[in-house]
N, C-alpha and C. Protein backbone atom coordinates (compact mmCIF):
# COMPACT_ATOMS: atom_id res chain seq x y z
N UNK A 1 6.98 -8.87 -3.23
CA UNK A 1 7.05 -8.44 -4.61
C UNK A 1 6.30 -9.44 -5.48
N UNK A 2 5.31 -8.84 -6.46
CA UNK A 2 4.63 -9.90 -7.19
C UNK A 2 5.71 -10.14 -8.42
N UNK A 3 4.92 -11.14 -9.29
CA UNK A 3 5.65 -11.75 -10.29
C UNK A 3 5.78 -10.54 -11.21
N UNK A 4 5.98 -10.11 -12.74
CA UNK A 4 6.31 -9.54 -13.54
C UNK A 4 4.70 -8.97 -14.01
N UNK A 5 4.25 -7.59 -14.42
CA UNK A 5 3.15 -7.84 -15.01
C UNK A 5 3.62 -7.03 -16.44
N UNK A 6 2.65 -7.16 -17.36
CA UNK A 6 2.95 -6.72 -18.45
C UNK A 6 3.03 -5.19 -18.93
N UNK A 7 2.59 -4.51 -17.94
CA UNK A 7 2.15 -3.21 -18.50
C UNK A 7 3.42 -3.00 -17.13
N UNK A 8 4.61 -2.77 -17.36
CA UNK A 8 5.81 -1.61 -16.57
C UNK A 8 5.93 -0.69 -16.81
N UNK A 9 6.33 0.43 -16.22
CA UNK A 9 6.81 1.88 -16.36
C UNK A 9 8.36 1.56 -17.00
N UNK A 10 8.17 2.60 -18.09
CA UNK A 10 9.69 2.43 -18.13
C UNK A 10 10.61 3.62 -17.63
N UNK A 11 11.57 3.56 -17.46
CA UNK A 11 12.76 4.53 -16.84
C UNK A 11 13.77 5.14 -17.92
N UNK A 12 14.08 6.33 -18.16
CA UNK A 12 15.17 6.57 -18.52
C UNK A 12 16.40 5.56 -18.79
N UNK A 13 16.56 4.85 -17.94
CA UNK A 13 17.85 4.10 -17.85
C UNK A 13 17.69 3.04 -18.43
N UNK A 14 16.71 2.35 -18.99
CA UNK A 14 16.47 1.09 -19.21
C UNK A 14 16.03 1.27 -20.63
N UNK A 15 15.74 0.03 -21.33
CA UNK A 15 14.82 -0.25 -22.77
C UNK A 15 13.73 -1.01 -22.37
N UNK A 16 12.27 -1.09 -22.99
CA UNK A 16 11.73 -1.97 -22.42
C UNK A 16 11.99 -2.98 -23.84
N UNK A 17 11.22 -4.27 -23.82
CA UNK A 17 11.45 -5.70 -24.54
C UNK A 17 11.67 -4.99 -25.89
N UNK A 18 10.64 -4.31 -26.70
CA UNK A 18 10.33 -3.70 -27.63
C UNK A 18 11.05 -3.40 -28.43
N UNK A 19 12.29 -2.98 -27.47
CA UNK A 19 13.56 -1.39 -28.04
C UNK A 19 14.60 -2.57 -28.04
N UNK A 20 14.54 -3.53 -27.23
CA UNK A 20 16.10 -4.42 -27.62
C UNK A 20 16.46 -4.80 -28.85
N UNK A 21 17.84 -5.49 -28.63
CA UNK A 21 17.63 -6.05 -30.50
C UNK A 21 17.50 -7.23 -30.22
N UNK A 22 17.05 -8.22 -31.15
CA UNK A 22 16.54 -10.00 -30.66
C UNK A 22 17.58 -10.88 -31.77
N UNK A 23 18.08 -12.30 -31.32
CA UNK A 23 18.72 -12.46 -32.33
C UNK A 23 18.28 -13.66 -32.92
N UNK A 24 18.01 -13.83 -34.42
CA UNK A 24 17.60 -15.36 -34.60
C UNK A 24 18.31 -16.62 -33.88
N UNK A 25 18.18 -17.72 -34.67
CA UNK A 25 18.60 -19.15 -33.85
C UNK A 25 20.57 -18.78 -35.26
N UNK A 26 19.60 -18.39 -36.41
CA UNK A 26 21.22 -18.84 -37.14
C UNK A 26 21.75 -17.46 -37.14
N UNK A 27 21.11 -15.87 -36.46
CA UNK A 27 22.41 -15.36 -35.95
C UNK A 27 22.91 -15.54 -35.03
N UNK A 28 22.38 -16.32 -33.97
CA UNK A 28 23.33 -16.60 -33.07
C UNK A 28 24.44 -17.58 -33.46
N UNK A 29 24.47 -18.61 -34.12
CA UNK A 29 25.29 -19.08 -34.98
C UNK A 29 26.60 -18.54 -35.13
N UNK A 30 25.85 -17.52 -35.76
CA UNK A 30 26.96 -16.60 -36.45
C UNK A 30 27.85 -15.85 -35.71
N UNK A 31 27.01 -15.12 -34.15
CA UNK A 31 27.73 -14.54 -33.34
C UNK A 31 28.33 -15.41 -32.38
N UNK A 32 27.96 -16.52 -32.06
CA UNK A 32 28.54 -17.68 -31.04
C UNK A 32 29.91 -18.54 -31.73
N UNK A 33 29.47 -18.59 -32.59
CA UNK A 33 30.14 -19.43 -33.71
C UNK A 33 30.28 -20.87 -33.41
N UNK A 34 28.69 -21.47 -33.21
CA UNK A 34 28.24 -23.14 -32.87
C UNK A 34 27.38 -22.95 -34.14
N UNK A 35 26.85 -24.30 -33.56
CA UNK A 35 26.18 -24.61 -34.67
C UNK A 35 24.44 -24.57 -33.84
N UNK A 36 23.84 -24.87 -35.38
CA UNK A 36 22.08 -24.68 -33.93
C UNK A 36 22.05 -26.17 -33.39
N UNK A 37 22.67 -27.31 -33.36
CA UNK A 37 22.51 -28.31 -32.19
C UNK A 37 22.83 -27.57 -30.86
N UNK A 38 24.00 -26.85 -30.50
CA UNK A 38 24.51 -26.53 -29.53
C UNK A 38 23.47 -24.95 -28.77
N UNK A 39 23.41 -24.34 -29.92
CA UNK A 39 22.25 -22.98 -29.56
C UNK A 39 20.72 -23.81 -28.79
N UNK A 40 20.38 -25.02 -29.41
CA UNK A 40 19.14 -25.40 -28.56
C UNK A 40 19.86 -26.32 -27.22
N UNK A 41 20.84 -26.25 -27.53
CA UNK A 41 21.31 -27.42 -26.22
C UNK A 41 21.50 -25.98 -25.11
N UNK A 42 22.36 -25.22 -25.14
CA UNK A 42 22.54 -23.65 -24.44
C UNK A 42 20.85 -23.20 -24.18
N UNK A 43 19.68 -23.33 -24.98
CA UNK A 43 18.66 -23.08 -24.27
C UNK A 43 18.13 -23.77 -23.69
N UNK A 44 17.94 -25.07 -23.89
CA UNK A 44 17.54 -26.46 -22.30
C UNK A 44 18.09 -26.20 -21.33
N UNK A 45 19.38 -25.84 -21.55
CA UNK A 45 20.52 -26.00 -20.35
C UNK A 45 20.41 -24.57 -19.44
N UNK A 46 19.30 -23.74 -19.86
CA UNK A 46 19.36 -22.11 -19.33
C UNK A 46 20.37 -21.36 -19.29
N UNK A 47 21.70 -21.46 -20.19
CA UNK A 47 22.50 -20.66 -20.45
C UNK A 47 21.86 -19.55 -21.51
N UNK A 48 20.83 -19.67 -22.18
CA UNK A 48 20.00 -18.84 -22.83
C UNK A 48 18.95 -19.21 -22.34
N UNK A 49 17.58 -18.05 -22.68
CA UNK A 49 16.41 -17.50 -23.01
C UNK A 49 16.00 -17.20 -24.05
N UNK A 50 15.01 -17.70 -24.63
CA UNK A 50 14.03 -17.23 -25.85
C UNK A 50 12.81 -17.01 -25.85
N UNK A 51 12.15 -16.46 -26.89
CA UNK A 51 10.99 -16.49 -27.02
C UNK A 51 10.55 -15.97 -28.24
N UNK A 52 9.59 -16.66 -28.59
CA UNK A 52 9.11 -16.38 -30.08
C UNK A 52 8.36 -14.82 -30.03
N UNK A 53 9.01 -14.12 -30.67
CA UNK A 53 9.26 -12.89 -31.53
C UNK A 53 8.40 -12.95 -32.86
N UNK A 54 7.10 -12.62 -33.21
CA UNK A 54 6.85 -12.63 -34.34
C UNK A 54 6.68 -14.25 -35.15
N UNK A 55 6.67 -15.39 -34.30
CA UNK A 55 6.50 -16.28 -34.19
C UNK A 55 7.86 -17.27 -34.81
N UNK A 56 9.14 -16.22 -34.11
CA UNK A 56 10.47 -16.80 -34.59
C UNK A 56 11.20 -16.52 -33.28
N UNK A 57 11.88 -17.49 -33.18
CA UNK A 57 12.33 -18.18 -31.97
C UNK A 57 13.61 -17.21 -32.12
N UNK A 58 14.00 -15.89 -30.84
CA UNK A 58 15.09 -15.10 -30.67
C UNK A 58 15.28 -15.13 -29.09
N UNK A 59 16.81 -14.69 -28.89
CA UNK A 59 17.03 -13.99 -28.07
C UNK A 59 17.77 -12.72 -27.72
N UNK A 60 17.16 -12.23 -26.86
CA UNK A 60 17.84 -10.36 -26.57
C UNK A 60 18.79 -10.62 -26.97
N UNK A 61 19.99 -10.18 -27.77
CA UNK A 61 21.41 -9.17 -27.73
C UNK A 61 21.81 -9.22 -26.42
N UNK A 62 21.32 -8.75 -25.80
CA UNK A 62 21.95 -8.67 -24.04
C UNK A 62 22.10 -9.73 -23.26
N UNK A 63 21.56 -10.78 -23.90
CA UNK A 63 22.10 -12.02 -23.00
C UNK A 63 23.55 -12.66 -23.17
N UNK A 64 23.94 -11.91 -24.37
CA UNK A 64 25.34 -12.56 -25.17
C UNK A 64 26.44 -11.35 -24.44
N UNK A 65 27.54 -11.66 -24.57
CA UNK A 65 28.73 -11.17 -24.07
C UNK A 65 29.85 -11.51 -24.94
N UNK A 66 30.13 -10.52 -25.88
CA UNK A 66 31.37 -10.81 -26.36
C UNK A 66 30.72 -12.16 -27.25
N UNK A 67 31.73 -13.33 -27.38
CA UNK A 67 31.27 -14.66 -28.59
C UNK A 67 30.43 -15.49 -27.58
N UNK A 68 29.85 -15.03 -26.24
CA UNK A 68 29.38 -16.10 -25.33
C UNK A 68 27.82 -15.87 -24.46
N UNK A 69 27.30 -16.98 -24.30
CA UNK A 69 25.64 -16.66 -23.33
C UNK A 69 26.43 -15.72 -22.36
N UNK A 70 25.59 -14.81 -21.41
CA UNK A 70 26.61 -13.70 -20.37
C UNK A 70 26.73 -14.91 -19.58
N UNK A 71 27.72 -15.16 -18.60
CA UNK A 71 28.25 -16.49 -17.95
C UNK A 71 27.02 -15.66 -16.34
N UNK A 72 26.70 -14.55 -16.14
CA UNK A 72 25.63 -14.37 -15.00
C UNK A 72 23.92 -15.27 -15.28
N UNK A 73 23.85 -15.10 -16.52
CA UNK A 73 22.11 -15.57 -17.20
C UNK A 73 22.16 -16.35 -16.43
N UNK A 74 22.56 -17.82 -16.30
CA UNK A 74 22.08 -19.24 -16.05
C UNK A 74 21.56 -19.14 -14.54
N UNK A 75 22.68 -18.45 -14.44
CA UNK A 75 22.32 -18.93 -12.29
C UNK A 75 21.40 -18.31 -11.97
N UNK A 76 20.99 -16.54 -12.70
CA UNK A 76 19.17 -15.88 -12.52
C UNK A 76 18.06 -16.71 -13.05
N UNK A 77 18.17 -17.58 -14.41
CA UNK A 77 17.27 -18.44 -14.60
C UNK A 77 17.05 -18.96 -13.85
N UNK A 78 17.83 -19.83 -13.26
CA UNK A 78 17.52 -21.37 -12.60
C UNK A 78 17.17 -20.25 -11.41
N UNK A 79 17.42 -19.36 -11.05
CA UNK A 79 16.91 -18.99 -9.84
C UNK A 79 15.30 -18.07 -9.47
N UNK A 80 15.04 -17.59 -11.01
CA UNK A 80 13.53 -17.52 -11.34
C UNK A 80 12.41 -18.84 -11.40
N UNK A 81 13.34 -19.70 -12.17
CA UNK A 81 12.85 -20.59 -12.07
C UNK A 81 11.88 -21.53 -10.79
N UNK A 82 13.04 -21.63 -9.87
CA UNK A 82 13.01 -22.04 -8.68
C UNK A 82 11.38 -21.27 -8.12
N UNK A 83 11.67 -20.11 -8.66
CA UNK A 83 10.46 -19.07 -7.93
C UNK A 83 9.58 -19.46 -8.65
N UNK A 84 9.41 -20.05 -9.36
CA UNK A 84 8.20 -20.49 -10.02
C UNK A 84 8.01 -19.66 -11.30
N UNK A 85 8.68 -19.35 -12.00
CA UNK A 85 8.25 -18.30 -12.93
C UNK A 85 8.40 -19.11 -14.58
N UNK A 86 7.72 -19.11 -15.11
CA UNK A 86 7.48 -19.74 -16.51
C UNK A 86 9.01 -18.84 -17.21
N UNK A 87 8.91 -19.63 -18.87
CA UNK A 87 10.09 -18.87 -18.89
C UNK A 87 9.77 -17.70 -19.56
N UNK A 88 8.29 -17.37 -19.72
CA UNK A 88 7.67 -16.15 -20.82
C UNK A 88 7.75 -15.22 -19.78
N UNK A 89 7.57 -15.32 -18.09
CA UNK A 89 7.50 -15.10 -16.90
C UNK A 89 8.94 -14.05 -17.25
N UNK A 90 10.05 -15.40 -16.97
CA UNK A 90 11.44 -14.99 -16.31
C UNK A 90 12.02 -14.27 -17.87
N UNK A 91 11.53 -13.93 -18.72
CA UNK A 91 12.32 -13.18 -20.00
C UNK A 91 11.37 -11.72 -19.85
N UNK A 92 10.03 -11.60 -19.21
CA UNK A 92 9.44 -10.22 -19.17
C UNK A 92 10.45 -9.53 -18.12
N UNK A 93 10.44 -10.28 -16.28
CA UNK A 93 10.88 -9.88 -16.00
C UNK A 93 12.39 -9.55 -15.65
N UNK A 94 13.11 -10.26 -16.63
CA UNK A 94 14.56 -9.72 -16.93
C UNK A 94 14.92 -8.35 -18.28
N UNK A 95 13.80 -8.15 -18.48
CA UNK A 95 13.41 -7.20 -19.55
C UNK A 95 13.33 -5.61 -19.24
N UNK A 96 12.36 -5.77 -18.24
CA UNK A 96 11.24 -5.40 -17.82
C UNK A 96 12.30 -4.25 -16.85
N UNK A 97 11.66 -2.84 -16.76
CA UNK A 97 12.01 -2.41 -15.31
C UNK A 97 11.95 -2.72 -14.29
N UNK A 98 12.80 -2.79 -12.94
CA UNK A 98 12.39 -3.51 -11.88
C UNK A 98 12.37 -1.82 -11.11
N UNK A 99 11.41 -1.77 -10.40
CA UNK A 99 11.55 -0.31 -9.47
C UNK A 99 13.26 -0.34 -8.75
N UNK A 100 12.80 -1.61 -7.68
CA UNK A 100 14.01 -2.16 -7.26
C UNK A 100 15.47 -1.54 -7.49
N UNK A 101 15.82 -1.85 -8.64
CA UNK A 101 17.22 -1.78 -9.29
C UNK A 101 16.81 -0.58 -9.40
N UNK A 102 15.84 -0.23 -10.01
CA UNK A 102 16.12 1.05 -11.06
C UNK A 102 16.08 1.18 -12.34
N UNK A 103 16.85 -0.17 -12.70
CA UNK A 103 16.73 -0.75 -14.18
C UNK A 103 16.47 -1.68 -14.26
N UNK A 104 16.16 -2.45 -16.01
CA UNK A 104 15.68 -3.75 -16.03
C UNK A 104 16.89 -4.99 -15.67
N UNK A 105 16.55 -5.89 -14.59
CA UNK A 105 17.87 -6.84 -14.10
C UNK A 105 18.52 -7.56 -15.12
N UNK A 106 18.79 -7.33 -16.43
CA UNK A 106 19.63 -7.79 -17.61
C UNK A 106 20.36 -6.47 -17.50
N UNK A 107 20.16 -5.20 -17.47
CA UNK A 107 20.76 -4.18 -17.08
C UNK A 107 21.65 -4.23 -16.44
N UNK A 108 21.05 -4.45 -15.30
CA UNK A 108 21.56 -4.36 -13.94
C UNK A 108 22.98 -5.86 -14.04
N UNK A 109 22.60 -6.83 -14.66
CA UNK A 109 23.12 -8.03 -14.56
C UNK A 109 24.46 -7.49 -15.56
N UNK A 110 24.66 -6.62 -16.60
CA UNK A 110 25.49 -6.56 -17.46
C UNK A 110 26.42 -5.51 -16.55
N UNK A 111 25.55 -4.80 -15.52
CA UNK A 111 26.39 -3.72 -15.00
C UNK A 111 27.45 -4.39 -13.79
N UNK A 112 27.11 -5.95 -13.75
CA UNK A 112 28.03 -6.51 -12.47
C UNK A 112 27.27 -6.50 -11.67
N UNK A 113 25.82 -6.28 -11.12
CA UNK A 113 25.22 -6.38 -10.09
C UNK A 113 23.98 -7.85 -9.78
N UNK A 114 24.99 -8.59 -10.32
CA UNK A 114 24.47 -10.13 -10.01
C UNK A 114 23.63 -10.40 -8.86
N UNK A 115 24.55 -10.39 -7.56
CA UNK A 115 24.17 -10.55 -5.95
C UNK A 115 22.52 -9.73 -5.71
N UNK A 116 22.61 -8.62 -6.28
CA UNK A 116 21.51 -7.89 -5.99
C UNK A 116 20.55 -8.33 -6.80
N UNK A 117 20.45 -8.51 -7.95
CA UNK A 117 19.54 -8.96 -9.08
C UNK A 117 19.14 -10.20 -8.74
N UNK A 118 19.83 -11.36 -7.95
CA UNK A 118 19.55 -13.16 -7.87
C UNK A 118 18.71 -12.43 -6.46
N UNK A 119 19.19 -12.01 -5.10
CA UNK A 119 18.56 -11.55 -3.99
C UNK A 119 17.49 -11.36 -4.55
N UNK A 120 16.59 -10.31 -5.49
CA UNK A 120 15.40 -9.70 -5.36
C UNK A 120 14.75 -10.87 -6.24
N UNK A 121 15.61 -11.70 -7.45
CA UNK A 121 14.51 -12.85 -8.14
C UNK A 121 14.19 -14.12 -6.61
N UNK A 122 15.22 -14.12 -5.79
CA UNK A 122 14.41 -15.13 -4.78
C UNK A 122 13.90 -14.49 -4.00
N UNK A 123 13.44 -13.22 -3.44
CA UNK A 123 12.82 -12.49 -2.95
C UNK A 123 10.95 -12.45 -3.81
N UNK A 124 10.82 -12.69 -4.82
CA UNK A 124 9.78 -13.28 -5.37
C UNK A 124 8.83 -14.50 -5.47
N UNK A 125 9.77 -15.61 -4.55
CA UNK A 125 8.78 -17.05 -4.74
C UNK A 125 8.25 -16.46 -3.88
């Protein structure tokens, strides 16, 4: 399986990047209820993902759960990571449709299907 490319099919079942909602640094604030020391410390630490949006630093809606980063994100990062994938890399293709799943693996990751989603990101180095 190659890395992520930019141009995916999308599926019924999925959104592609476009259609999500993104959240600033001080709504996450607001929805986490930290402060932004702790929101950039949660993105070093790969409990979040970002990427500049319009040249403002967000992340998907779907990475959050309830007041919290989803407690699945970190361990697919660090495990894209591992595969070598930048993090502009590992936020397309957690976005992104995977044929694979069916849906995009933030999808798939919210639906409980962790094991399968980490399998196919180390199935990529």
């Amino acid at each position: 399986m190659a890395k992520p490319s930019s141009a995916s099919a999308q599926t019924q079942e999925t959104r592609t990047e476009a259609e999500r909602t993104w959240l600033t640094v001080p709504e996450l604030v607001d929805v986490l209820g930290v402060g932004v020391g702790r929101i950039h410390r949660l993105l070093e630490d790969k409990h979040l993902l970002a990427a500049r949006v319009d040249g403002v630093l967000k992340v998907p809606s779907d990475f959050i759960a309830g007041d919290e980063p989803m407690s699945e994100l970190r361990g697919t990062l660090i495990v894209l990571a591992d595969a070598g994938f930048s993090d502009d890399e590992a936020m397309s293709w957690l976005l992104q449709p995977e044929d694979s799943l069916g849906v995009a693996p933030i999808d798939a990751l919210r639906a409980g299907r962790k094991a399968e989603v980490r399998r196919i990101a180390q199935a990529l180095a």
